[in-house]
C-alpha atoms as a PDB file:
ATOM      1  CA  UNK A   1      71.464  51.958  81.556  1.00  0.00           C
ATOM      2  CA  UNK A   2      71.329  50.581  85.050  1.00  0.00           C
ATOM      3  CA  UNK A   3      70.182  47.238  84.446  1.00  0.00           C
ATOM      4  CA  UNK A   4      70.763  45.911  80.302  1.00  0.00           C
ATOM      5  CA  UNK A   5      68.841  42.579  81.634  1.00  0.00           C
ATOM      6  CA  UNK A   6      65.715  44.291  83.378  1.00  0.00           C
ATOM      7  CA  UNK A   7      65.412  45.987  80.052  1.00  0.00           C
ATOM      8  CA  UNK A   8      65.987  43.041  77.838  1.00  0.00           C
ATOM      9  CA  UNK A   9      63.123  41.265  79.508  1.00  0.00           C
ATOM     10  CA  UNK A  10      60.520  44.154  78.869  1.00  0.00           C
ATOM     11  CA  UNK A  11      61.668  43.981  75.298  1.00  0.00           C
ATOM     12  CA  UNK A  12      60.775  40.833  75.043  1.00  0.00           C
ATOM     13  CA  UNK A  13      57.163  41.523  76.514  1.00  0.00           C
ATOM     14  CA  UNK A  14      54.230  42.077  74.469  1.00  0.00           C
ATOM     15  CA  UNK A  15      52.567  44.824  75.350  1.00  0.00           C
ATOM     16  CA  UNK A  16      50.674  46.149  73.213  1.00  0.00           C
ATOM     17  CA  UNK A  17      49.720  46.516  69.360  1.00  0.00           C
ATOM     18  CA  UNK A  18      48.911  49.741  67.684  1.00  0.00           C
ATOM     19  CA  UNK A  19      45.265  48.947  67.484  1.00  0.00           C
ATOM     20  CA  UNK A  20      45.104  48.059  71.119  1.00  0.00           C
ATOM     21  CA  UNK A  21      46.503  51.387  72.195  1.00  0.00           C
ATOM     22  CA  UNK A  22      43.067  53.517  72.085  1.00  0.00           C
ATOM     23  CA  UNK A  23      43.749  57.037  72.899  1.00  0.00           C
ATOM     24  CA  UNK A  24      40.706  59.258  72.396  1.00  0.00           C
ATOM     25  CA  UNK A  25      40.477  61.612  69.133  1.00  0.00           C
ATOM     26  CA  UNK A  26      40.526  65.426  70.600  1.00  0.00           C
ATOM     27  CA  UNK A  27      39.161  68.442  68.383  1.00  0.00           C
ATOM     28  CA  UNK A  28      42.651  69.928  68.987  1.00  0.00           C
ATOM     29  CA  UNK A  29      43.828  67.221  67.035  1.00  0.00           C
ATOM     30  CA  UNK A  30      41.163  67.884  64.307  1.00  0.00           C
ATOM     31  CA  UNK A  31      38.872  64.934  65.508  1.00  0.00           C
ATOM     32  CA  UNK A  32      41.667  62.358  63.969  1.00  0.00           C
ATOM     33  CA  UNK A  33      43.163  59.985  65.611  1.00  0.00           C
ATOM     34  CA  UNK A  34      47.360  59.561  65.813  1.00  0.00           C
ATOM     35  CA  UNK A  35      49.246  58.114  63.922  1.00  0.00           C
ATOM     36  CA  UNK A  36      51.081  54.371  64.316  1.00  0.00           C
ATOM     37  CA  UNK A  37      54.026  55.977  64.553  1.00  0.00           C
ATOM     38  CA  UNK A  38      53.145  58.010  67.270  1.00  0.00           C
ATOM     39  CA  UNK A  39      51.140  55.109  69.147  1.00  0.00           C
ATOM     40  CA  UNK A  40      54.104  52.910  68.566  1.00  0.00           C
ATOM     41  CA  UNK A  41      56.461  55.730  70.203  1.00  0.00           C
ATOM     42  CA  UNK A  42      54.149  55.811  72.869  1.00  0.00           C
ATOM     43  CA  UNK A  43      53.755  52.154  73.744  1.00  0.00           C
ATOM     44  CA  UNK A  44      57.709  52.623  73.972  1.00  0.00           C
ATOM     45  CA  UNK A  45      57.859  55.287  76.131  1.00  0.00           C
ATOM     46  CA  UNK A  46      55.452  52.992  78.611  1.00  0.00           C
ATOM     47  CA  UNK A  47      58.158  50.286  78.557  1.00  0.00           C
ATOM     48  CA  UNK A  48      60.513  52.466  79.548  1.00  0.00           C
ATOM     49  CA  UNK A  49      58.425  54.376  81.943  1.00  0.00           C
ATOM     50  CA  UNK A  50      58.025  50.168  83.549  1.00  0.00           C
ATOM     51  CA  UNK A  51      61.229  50.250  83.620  1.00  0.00           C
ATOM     52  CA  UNK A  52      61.753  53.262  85.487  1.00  0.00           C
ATOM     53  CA  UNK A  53      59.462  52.080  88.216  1.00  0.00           C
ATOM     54  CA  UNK A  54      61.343  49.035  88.644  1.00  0.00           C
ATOM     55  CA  UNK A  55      64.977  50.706  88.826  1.00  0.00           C
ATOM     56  CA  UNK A  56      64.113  53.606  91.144  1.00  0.00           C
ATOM     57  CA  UNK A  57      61.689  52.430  94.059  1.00  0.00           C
ATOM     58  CA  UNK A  58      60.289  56.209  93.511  1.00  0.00           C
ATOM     59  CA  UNK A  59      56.887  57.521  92.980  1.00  0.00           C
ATOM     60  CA  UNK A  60      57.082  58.086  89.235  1.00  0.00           C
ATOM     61  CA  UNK A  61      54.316  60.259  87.358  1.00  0.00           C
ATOM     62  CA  UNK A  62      53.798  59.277  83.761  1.00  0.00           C
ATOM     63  CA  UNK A  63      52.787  61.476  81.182  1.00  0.00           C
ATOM     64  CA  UNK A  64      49.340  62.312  79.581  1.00  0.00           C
ATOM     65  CA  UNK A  65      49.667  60.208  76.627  1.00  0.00           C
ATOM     66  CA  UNK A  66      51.774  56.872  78.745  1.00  0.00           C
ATOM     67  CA  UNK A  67      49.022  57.545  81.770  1.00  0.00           C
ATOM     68  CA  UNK A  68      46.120  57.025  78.386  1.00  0.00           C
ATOM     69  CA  UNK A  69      48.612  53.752  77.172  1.00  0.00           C
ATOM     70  CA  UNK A  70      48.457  52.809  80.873  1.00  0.00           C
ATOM     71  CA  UNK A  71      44.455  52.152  80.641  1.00  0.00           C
ATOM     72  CA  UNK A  72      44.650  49.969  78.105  1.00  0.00           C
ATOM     73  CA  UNK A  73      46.532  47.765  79.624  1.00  0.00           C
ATOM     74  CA  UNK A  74      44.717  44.495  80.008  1.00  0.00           C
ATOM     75  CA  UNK A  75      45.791  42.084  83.749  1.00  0.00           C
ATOM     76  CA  UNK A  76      47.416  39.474  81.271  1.00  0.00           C
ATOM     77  CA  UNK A  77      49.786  42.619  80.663  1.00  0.00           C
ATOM     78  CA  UNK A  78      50.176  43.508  84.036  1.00  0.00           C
ATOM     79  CA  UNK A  79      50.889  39.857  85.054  1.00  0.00           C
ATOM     80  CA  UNK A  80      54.272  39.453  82.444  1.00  0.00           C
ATOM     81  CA  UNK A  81      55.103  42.843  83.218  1.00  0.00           C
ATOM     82  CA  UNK A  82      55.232  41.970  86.808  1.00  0.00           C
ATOM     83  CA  UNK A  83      56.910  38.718  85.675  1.00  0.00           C
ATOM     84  CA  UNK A  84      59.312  40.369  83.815  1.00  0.00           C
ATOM     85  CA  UNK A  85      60.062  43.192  86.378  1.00  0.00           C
ATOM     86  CA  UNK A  86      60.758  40.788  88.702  1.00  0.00           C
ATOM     87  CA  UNK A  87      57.659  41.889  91.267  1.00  0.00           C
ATOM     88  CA  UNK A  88      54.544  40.688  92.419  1.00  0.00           C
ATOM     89  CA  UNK A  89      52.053  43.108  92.010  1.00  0.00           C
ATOM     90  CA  UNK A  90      52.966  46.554  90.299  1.00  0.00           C
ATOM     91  CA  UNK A  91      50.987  49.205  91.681  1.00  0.00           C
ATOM     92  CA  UNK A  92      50.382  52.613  90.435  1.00  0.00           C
ATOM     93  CA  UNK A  93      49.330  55.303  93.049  1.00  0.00           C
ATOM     94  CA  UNK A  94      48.699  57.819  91.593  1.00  0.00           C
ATOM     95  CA  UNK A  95      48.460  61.372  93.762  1.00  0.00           C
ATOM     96  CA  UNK A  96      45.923  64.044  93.659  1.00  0.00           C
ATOM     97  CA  UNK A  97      48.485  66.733  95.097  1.00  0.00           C
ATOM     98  CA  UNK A  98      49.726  69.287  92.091  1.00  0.00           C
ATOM     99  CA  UNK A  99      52.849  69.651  94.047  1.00  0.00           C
ATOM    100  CA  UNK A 100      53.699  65.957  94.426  1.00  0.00           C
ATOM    101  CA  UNK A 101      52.211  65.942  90.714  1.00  0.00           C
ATOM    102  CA  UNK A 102      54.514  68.321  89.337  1.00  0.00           C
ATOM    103  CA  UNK A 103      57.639  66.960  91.106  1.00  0.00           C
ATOM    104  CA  UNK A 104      57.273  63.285  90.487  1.00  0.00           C
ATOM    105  CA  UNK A 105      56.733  64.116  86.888  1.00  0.00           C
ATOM    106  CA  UNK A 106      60.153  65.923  86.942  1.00  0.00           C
ATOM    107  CA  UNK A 107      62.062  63.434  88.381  1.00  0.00           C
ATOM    108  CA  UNK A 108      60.513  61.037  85.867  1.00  0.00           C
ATOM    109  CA  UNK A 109      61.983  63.165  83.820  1.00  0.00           C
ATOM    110  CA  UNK A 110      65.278  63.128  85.121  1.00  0.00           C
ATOM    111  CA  UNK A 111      65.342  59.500  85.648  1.00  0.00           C
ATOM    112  CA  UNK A 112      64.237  59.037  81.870  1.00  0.00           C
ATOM    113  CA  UNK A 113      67.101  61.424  80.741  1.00  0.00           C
ATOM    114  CA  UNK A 114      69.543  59.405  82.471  1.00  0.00           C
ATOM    115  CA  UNK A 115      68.704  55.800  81.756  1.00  0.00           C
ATOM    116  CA  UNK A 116      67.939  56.715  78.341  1.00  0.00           C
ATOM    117  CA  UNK A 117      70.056  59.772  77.353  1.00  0.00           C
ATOM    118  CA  UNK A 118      68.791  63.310  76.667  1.00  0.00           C
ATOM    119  CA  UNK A 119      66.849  62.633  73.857  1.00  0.00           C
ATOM    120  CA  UNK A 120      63.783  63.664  75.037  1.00  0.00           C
ATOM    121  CA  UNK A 121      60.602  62.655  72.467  1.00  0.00           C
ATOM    122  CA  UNK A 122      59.009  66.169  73.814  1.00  0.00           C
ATOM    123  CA  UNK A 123      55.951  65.226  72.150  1.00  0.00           C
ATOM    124  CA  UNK A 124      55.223  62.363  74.292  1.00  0.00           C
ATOM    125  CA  UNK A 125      56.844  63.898  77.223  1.00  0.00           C
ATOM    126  CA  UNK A 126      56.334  67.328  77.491  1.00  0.00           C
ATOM    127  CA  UNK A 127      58.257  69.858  79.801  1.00  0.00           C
ATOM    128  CA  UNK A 128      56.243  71.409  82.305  1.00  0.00           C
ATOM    129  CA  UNK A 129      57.079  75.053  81.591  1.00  0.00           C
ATOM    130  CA  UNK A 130      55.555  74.072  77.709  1.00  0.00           C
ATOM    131  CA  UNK A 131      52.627  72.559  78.425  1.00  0.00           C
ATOM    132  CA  UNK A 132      51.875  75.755  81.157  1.00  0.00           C
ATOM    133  CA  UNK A 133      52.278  78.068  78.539  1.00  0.00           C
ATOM    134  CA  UNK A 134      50.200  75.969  76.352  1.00  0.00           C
ATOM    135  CA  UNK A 135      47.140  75.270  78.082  1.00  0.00           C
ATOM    136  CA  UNK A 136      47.723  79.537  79.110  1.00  0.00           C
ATOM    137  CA  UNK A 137      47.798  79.998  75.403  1.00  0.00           C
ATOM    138  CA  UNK A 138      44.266  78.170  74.980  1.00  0.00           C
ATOM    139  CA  UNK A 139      42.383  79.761  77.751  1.00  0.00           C
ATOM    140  CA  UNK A 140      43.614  83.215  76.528  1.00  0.00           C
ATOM    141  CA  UNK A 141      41.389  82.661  73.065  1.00  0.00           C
ATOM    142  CA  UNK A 142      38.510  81.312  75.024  1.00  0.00           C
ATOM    143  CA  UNK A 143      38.446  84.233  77.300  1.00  0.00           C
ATOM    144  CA  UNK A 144      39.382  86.652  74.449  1.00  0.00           C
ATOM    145  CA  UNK A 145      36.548  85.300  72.544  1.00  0.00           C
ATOM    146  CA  UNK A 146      33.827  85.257  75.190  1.00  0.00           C
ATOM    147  CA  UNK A 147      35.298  89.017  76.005  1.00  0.00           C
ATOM    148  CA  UNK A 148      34.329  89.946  72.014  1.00  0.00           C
ATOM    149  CA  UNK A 149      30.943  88.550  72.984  1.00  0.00           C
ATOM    150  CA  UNK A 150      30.476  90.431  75.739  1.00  0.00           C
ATOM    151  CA  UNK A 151      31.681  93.484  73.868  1.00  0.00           C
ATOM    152  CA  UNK A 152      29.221  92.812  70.961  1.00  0.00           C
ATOM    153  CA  UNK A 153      26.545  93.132  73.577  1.00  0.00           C
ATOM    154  CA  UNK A 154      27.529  96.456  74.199  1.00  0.00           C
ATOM    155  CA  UNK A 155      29.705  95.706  77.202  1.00  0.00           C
ATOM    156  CA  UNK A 156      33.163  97.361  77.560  1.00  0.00           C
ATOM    157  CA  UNK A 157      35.446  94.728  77.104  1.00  0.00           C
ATOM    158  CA  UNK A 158      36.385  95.339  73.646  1.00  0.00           C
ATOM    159  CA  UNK A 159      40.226  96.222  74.758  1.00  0.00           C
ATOM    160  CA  UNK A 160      40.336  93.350  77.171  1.00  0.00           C
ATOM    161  CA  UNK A 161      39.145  91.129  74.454  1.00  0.00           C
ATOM    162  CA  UNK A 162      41.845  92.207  71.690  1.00  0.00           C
ATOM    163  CA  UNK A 163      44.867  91.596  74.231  1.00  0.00           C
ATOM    164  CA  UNK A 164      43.801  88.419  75.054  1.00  0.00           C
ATOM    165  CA  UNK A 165      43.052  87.312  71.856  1.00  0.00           C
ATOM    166  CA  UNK A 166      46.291  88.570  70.923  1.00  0.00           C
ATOM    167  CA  UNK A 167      48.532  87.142  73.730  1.00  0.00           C
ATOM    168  CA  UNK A 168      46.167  83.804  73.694  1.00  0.00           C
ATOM    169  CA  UNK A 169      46.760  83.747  69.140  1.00  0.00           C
ATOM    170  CA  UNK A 170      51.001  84.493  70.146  1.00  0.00           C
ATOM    171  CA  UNK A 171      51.297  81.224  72.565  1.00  0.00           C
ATOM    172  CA  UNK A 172      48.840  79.509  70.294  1.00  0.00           C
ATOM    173  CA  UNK A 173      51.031  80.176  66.970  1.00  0.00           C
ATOM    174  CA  UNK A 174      54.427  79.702  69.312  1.00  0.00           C
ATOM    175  CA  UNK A 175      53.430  76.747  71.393  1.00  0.00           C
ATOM    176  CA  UNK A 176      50.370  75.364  69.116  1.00  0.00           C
ATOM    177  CA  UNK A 177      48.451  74.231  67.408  1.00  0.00           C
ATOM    178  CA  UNK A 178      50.222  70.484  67.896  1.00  0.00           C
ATOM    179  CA  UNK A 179      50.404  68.591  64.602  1.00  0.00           C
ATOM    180  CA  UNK A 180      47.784  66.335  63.893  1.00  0.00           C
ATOM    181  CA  UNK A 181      50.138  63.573  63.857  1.00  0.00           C
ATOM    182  CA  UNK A 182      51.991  64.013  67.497  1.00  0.00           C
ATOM    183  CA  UNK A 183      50.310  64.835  70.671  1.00  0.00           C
ATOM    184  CA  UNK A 184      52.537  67.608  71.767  1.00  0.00           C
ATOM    185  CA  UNK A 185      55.517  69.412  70.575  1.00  0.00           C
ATOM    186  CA  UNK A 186      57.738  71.908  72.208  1.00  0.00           C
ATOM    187  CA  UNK A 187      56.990  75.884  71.171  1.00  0.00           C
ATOM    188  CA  UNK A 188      59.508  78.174  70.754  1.00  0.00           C
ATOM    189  CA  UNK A 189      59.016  80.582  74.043  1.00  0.00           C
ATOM    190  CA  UNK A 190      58.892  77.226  75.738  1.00  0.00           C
ATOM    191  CA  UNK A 191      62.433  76.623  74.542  1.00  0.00           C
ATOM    192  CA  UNK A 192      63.469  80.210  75.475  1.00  0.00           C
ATOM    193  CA  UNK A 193      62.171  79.224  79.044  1.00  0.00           C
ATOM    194  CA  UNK A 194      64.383  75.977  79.573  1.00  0.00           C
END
């Protein structure tokens, strides 16, 4: 770690509590919300991704689930973590650009691998190639199923439906369904890929 005293400093911050973190329940999830655990790994992972932006200069893209932490920050927050980063203002831009997206979130994850070692919690921080192959997993089903509709109906798609409802059910079963408990977890073609 670059900078023990930077990080001592957001460790002594209070962020936030479990019950302030709000993240909103998902039907993937089973319409249940996660765990402390998980919220309190989260809230972590936002210290560290403060952290990061303070140590780099760089344009740093957060995850899904430190981007949702992120929000419920309230400006008493954001003024001792500006205190305690050492800045006046800290301001997130974020970027509307995939490929800006896709990169910044990399070398987050880079930057996160070195200042904190390679433990990666890929549940919190998912690698892109995983959550491709997860969200290709999910649309898969929903165009198998509307496909089985469609062939109900009469239409020729029966064939078309059954391979994509059986490539969609393979990333599903390999990269899903996420335990209720964590928001993401890495799948095993996923870990073929890296």
């Amino acid at each position: 770690m670059r900078n023990e005293t930077l990080w001592a400093r957001l460790q002594a911050v209070d962020l936030l509590n479990v019950d302030d973190l709000i993240l909103p329940t998902s039907w993937l999830f089973g319409g249940k919300p996660l765990s402390d655990h998980v919220k309190l790994e989260i809230i972590e992972e936002l210290r560290r991704f403060f952290y990061l932006l303070a140590v780099s200069n760089e344009a740093l893209v957060p995850s899904h689930f430190v981007a949702l932490a992120l929000q419920c920050l309230r400006p008493l927050h954001m003024m001792m973590l500006s205190q305690a980063i050492g800045q006046c203002r800290i301001f997130l831009t974020p970027t509307i650009v995939p490929v800006a997206l896709r990169e910044g979130y990399r070398r987050t994850l880079e930057l996160r691998a070195m200042e904190f070692g390679p433990v990666d919690p890929e549940h919190i921080w998912p690698q892109p190639f995983s959550m491709k192959l997860q969200l290709l997993g999910w649309t898969a089903l929903a165009a198998g199923i509307a496909f089985g509709i469609a062939a109900r109906y009469g239409f020729p798609t029966l064939a078309v439906s059954l391979i994509l409802l059986l490539t969609g059910g393979f990333l599903w079963f390999t990269e899903g369904p996420w335990p209720r408990n964590l928001p993401f977890r890495k799948g095993f073609v996923a870990k073929l890929g890296a």
